[in-house]
C-alpha atoms as a PDB file:
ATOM      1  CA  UNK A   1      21.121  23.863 -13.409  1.00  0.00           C
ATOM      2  CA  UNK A   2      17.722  24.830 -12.282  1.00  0.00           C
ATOM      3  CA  UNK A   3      14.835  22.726 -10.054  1.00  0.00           C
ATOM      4  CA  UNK A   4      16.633  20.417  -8.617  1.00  0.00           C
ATOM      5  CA  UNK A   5      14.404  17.155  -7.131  1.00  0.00           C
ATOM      6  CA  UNK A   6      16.209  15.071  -4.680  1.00  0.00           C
ATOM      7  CA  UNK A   7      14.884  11.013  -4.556  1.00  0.00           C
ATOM      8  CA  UNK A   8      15.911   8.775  -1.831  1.00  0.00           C
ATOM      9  CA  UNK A   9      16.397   5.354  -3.336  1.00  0.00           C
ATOM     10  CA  UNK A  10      17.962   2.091  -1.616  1.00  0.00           C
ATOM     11  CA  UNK A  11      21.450   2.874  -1.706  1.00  0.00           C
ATOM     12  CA  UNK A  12      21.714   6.747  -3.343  1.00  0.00           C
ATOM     13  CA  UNK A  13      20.159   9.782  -4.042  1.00  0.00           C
ATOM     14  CA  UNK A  14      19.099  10.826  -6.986  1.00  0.00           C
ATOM     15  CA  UNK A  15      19.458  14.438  -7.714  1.00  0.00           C
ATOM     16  CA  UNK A  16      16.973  15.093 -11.202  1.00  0.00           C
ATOM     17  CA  UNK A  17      17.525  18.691 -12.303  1.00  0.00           C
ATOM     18  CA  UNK A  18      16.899  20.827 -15.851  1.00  0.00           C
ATOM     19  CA  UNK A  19      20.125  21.494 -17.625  1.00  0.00           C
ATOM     20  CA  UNK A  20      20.764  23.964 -19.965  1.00  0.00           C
ATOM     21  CA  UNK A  21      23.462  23.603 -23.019  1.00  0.00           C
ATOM     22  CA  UNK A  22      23.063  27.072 -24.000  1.00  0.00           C
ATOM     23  CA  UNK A  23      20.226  26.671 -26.890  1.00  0.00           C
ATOM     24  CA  UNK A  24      17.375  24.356 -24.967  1.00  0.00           C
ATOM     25  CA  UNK A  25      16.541  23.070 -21.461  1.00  0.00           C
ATOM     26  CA  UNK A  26      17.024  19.406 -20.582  1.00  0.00           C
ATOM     27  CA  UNK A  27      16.528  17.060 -17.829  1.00  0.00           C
ATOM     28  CA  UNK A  28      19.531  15.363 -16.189  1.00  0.00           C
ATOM     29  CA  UNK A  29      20.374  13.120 -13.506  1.00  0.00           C
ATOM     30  CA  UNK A  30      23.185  12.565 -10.876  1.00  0.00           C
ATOM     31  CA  UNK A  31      23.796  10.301  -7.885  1.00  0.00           C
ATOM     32  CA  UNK A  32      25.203  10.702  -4.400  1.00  0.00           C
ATOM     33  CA  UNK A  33      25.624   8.876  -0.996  1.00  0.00           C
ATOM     34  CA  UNK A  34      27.309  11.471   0.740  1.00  0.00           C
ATOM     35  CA  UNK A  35      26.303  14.946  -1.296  1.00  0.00           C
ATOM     36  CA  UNK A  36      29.879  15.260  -1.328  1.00  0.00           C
ATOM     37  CA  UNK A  37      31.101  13.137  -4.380  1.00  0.00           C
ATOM     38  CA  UNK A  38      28.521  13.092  -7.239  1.00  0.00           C
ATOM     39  CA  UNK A  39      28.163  10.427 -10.066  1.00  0.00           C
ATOM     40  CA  UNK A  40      26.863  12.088 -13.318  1.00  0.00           C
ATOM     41  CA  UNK A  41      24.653   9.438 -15.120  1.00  0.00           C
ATOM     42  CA  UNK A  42      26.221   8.591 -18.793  1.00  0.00           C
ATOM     43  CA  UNK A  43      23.047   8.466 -20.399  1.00  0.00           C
ATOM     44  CA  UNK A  44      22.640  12.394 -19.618  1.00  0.00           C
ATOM     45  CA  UNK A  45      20.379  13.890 -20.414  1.00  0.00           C
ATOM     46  CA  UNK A  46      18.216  11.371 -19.452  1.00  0.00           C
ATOM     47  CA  UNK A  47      15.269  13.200 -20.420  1.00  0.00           C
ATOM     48  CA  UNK A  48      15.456  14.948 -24.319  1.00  0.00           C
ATOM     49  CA  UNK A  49      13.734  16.781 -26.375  1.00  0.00           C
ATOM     50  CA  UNK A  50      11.152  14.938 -28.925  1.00  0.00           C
ATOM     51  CA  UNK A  51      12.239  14.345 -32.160  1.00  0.00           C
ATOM     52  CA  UNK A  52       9.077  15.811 -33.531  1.00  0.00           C
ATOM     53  CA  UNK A  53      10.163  19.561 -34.115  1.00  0.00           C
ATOM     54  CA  UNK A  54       6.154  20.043 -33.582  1.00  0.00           C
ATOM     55  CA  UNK A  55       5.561  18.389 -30.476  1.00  0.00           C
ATOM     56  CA  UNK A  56       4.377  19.912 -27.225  1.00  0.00           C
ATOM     57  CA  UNK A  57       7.785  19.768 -25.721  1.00  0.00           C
ATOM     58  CA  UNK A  58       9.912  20.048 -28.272  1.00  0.00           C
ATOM     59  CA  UNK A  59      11.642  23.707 -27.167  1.00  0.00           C
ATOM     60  CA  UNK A  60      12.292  22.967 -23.177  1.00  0.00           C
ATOM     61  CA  UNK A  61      12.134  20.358 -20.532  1.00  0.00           C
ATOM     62  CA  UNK A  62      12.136  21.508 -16.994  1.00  0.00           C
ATOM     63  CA  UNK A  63      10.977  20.852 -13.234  1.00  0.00           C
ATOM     64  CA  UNK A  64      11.485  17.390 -13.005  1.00  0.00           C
ATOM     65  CA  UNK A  65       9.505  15.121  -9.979  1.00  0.00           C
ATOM     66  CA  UNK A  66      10.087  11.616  -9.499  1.00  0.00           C
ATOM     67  CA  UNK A  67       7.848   9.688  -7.726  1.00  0.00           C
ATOM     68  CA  UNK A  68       7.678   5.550  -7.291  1.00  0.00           C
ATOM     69  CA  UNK A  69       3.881   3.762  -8.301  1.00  0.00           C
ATOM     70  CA  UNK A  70       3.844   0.353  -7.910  1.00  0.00           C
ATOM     71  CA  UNK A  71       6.254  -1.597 -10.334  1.00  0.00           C
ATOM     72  CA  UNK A  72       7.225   2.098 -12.143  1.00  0.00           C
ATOM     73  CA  UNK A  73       8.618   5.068 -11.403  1.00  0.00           C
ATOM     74  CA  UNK A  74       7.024   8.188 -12.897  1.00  0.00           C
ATOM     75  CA  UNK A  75       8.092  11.859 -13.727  1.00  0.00           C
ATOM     76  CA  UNK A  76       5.961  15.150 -13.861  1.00  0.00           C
ATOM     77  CA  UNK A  77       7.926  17.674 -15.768  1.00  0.00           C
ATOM     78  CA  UNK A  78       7.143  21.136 -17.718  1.00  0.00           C
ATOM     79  CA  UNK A  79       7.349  20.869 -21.284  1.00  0.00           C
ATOM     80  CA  UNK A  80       7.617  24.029 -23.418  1.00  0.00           C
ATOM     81  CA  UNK A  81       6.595  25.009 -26.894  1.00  0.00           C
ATOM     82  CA  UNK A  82       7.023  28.593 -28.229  1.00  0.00           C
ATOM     83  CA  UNK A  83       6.240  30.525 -24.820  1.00  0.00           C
ATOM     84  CA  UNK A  84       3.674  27.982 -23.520  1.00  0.00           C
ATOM     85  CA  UNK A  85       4.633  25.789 -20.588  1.00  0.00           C
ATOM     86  CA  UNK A  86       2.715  22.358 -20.354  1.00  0.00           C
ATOM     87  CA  UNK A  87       3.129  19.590 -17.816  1.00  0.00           C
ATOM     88  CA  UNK A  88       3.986  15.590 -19.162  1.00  0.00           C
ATOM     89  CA  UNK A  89       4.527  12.503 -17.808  1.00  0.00           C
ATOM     90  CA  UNK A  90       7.082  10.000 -18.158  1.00  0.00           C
ATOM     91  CA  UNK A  91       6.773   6.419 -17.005  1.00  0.00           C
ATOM     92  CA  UNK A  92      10.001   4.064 -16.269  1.00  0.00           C
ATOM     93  CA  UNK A  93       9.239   0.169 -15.731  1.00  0.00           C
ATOM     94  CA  UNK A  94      11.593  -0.865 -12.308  1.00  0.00           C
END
């Protein structure tokens, strides 16, 4: 697990972090009240990579920030492709 970002949200945090399963980088999610018990999210990871083979971020997804706009909730993360490192964004309707 690398760059972990911690989100405070009504009734848990939300720990967002870049997982590795030994060939690529992902971005996964857990929850926690008490930072003692932790609730992995099912739909890990909950950021993959593209289905496009040629896409900007097909290799690596890393550094995930969440941050809440309005009705959405967005995340800045580090895409990479061969050795270059880009940054996206992902959008998520509330």
């Amino acid at each position: 697990m690398r760059e972990a970002e911690i989100f405070k949200g009504p009734a848990y945090y939300h720990i967002f972090y870049g997982g590795h399963d030994g060939t690529h980088w992902r971005i996964g999610h857990v929850r926690t009240r008490d930072f003692k018990t932790f609730e992995p999210n099912p739909a890990n990871p909950i950021l993959d990579l593209p289905e496009d083979a040629e896409a900007w971020d097909a290799e690596g997804l890393l550094t995930p920030q969440v941050f809440e706009v309005g009705d959405a909730y967005y995340m800045l993360y580090a895409g990479k492709s061969g050795k270059r490192w880009q940054s996206g964004l992902a959008r998520a309707s509330k």
